[in-house]
C-alpha atoms as a PDB file:
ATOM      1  CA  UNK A   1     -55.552 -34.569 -73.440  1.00  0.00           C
ATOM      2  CA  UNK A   2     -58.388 -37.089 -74.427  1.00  0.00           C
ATOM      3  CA  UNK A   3     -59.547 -34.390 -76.973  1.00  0.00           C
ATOM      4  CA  UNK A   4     -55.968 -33.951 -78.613  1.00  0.00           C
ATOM      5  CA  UNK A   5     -56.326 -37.581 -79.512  1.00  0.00           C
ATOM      6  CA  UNK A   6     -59.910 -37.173 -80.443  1.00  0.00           C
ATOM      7  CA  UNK A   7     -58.581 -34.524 -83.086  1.00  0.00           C
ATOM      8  CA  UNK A   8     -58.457 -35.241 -86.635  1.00  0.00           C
ATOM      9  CA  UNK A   9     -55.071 -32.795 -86.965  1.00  0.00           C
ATOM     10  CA  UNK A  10     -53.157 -34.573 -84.204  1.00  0.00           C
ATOM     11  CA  UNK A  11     -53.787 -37.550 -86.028  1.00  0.00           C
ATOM     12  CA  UNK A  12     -53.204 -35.899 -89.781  1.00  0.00           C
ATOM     13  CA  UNK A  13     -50.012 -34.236 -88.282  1.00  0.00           C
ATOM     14  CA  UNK A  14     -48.664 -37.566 -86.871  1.00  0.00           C
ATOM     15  CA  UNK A  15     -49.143 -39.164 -89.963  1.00  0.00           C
ATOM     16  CA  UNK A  16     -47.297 -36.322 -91.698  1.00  0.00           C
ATOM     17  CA  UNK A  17     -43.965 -36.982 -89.113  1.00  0.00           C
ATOM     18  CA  UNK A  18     -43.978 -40.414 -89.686  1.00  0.00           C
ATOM     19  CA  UNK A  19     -44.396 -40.493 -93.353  1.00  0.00           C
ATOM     20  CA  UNK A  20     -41.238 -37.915 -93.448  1.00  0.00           C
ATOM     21  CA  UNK A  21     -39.391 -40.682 -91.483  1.00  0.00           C
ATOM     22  CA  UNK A  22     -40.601 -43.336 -93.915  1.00  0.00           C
ATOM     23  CA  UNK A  23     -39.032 -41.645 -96.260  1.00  0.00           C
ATOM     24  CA  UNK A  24     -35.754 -40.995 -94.374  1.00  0.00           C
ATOM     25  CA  UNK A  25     -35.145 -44.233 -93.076  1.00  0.00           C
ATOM     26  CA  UNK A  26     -36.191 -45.968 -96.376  1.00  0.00           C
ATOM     27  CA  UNK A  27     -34.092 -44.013 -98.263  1.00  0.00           C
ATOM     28  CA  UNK A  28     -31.175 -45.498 -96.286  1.00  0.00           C
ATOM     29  CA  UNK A  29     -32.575 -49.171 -95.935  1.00  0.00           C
ATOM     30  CA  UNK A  30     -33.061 -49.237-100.162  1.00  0.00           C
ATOM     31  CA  UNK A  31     -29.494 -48.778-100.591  1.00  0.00           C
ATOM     32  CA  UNK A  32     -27.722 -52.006-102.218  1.00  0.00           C
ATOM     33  CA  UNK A  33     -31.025 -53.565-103.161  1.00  0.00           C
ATOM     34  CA  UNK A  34     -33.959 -54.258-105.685  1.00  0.00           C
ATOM     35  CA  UNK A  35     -36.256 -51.325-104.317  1.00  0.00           C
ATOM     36  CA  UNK A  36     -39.675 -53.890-105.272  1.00  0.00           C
ATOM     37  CA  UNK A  37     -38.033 -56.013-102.735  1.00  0.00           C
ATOM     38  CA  UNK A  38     -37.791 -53.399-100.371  1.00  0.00           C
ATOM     39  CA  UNK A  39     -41.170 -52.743-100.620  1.00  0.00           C
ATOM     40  CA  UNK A  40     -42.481 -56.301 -99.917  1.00  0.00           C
ATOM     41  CA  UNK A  41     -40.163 -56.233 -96.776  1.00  0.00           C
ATOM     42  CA  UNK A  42     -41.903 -53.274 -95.495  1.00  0.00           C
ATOM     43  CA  UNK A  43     -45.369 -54.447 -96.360  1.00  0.00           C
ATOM     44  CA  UNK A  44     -44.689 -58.141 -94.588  1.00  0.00           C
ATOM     45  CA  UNK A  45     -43.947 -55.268 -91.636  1.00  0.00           C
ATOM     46  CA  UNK A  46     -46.770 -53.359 -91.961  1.00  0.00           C
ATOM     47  CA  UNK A  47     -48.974 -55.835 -92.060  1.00  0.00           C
ATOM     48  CA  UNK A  48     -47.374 -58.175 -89.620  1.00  0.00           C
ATOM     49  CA  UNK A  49     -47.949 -54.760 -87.056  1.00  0.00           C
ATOM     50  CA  UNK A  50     -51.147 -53.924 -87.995  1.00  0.00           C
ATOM     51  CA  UNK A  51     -52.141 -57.386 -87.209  1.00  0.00           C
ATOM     52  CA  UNK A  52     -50.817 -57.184 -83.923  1.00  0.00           C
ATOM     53  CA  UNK A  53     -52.457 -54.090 -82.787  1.00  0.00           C
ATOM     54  CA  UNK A  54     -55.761 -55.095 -83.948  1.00  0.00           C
ATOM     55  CA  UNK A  55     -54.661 -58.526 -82.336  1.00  0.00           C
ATOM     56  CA  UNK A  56     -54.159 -56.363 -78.891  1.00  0.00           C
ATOM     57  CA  UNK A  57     -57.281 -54.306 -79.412  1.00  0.00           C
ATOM     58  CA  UNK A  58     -59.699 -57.154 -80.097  1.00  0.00           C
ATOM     59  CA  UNK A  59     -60.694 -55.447 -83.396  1.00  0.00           C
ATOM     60  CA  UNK A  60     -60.602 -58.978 -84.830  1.00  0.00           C
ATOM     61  CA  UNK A  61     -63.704 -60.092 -83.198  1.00  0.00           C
ATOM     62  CA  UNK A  62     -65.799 -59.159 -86.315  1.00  0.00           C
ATOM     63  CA  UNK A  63     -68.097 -57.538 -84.614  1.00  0.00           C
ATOM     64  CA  UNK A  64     -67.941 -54.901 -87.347  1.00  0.00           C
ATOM     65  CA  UNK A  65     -68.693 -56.650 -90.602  1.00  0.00           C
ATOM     66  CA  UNK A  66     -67.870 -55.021 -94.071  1.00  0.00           C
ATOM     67  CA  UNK A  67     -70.134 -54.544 -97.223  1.00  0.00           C
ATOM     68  CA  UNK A  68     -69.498 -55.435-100.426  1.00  0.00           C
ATOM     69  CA  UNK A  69     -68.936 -51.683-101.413  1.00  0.00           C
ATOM     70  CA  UNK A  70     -66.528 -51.366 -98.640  1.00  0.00           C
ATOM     71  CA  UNK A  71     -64.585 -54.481 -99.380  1.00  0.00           C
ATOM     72  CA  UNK A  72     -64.009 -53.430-102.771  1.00  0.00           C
ATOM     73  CA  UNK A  73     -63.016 -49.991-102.801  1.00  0.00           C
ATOM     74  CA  UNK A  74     -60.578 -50.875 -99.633  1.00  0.00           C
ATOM     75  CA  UNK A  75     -58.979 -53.653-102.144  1.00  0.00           C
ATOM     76  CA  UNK A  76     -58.454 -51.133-105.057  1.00  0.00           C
ATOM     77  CA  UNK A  77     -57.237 -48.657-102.570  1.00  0.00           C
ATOM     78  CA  UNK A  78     -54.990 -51.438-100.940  1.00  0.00           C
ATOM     79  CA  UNK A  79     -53.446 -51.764-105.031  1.00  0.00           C
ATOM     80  CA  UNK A  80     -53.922 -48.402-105.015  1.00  0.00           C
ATOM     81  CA  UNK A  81     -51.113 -48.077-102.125  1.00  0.00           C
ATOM     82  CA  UNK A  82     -49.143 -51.278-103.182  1.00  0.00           C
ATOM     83  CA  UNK A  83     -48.526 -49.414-106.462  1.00  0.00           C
ATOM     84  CA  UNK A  84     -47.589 -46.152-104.623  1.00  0.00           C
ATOM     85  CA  UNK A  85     -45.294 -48.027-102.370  1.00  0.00           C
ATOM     86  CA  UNK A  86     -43.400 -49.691-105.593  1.00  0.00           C
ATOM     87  CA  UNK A  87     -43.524 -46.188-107.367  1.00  0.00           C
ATOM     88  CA  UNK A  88     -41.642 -44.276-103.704  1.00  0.00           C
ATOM     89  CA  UNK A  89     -39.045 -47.135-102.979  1.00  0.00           C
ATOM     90  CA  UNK A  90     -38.342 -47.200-107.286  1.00  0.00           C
ATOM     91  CA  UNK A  91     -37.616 -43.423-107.079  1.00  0.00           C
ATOM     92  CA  UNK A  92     -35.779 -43.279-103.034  1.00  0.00           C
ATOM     93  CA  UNK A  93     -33.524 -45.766-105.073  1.00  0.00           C
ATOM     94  CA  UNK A  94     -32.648 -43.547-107.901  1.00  0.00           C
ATOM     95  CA  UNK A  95     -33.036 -39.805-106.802  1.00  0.00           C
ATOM     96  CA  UNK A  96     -33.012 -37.829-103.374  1.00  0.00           C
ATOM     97  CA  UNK A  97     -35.206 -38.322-100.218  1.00  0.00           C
ATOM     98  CA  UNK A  98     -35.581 -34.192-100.636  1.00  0.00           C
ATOM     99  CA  UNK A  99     -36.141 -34.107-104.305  1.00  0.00           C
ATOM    100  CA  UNK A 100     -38.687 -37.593-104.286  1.00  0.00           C
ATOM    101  CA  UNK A 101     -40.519 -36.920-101.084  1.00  0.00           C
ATOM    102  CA  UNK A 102     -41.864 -33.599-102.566  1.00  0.00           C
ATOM    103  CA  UNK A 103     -42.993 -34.700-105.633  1.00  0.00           C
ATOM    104  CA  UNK A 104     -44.484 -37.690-103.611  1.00  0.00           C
ATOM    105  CA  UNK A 105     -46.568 -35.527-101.940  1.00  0.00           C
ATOM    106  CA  UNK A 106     -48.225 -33.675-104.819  1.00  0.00           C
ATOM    107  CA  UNK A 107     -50.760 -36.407-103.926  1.00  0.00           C
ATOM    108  CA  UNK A 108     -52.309 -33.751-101.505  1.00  0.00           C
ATOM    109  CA  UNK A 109     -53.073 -31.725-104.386  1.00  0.00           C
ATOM    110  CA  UNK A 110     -54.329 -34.586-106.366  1.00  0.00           C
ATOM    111  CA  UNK A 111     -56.667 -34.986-103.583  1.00  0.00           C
ATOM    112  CA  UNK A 112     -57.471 -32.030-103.318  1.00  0.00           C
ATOM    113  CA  UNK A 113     -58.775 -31.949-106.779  1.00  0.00           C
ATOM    114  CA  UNK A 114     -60.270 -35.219-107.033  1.00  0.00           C
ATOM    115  CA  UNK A 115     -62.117 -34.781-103.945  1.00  0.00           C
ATOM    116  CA  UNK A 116     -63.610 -31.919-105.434  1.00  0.00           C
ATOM    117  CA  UNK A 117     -64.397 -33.994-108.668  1.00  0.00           C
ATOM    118  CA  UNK A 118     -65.639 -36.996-107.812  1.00  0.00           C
ATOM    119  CA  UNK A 119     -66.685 -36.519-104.681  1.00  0.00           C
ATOM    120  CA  UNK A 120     -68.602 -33.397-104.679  1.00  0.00           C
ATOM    121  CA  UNK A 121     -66.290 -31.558-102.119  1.00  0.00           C
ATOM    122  CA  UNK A 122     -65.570 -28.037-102.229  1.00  0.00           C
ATOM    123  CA  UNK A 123     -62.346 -25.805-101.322  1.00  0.00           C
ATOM    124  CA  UNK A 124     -62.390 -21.994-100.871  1.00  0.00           C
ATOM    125  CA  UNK A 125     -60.400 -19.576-102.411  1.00  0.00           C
ATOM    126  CA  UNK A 126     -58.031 -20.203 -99.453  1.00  0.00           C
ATOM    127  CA  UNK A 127     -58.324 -23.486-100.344  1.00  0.00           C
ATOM    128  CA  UNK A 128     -57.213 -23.125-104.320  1.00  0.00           C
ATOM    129  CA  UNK A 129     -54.633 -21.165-102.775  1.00  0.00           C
ATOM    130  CA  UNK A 130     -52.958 -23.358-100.916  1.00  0.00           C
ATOM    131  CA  UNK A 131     -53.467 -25.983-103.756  1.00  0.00           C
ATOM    132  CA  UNK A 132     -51.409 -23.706-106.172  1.00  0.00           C
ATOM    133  CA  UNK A 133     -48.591 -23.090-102.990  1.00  0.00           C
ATOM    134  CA  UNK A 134     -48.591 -26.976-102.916  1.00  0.00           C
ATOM    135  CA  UNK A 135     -48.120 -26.982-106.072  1.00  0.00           C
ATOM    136  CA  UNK A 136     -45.234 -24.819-106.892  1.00  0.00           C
ATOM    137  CA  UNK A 137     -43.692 -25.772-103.729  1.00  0.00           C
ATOM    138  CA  UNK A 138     -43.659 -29.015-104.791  1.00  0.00           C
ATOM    139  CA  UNK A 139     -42.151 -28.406-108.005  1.00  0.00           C
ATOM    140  CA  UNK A 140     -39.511 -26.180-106.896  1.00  0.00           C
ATOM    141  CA  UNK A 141     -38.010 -28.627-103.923  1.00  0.00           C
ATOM    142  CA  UNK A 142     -37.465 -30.928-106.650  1.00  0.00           C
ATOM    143  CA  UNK A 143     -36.255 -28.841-109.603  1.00  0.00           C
ATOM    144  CA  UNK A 144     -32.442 -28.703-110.211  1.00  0.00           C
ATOM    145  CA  UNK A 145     -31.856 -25.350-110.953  1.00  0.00           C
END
């Protein structure tokens, strides 16, 4: 069981059911208000847990410390995510969990590509493949035809 959790696709699958119930539940919770404030009322939550856990876990002990590098690109990825999160809750307001969380996840082929841009990573044909399925799947779930 130990190497289940040890597995990068239990945890990459997880995070896959619990970003479909994000998207369920906030779809619900948005209804009747501003969607920015929304998002600040999930992010107090977010936060408020994470700093629990770590709390619980004694990750605050700093016995890891943080470069400069580090600090910096996990700010611009935390703006990164705060504009994300304002994007998601702006369109769960106006369209369809099923039409929004699609398009939402056309990140994956955004990564996908950028990964193999600007990070020197590199995808098979299987790979491309799977980027183009993406793709069009993505892009069909949300068309209104």
């Amino acid at each position: 069981m130990q190497a289940v959790f040890a597995s990068w696709q239990f945890w990459a699958l997880s995070s896959a059911v619990f970003a479909a119930l994000t998207a369920i539940l906030a779809k619900v919770g948005v209804e009747g208000i501003d969607s920015d404030l929304a998002t600040f009322f999930r992010t107090i939550i977010v936060a408020g847990a994470l700093a629990i856990l770590l709390a619980l876990t004694g990750k605050f002990s700093g016995e890891q410390s943080m470069t400069r590098r580090a600090m910096l690109f996990l700010t611009l990825s935390g703006l990164a995510t705060g504009a994300s999160w304002l994007c998601y809750f702006r369109a769960l307001s106006i369209g369809e969990a099923a039409q929004v969380a699609p398009v939402d996840k056309l990140s994956v082929v955004l990564v996908a590509v950028l990964g193999v841009l600007l990070l020197g990573e590199r995808l098979s044909a299987y790979g491309w493949l799977g980027v183009a399925l993406v793709t069009s799947g993505g892009i069909l779930i949300a068309w209104r035809g």
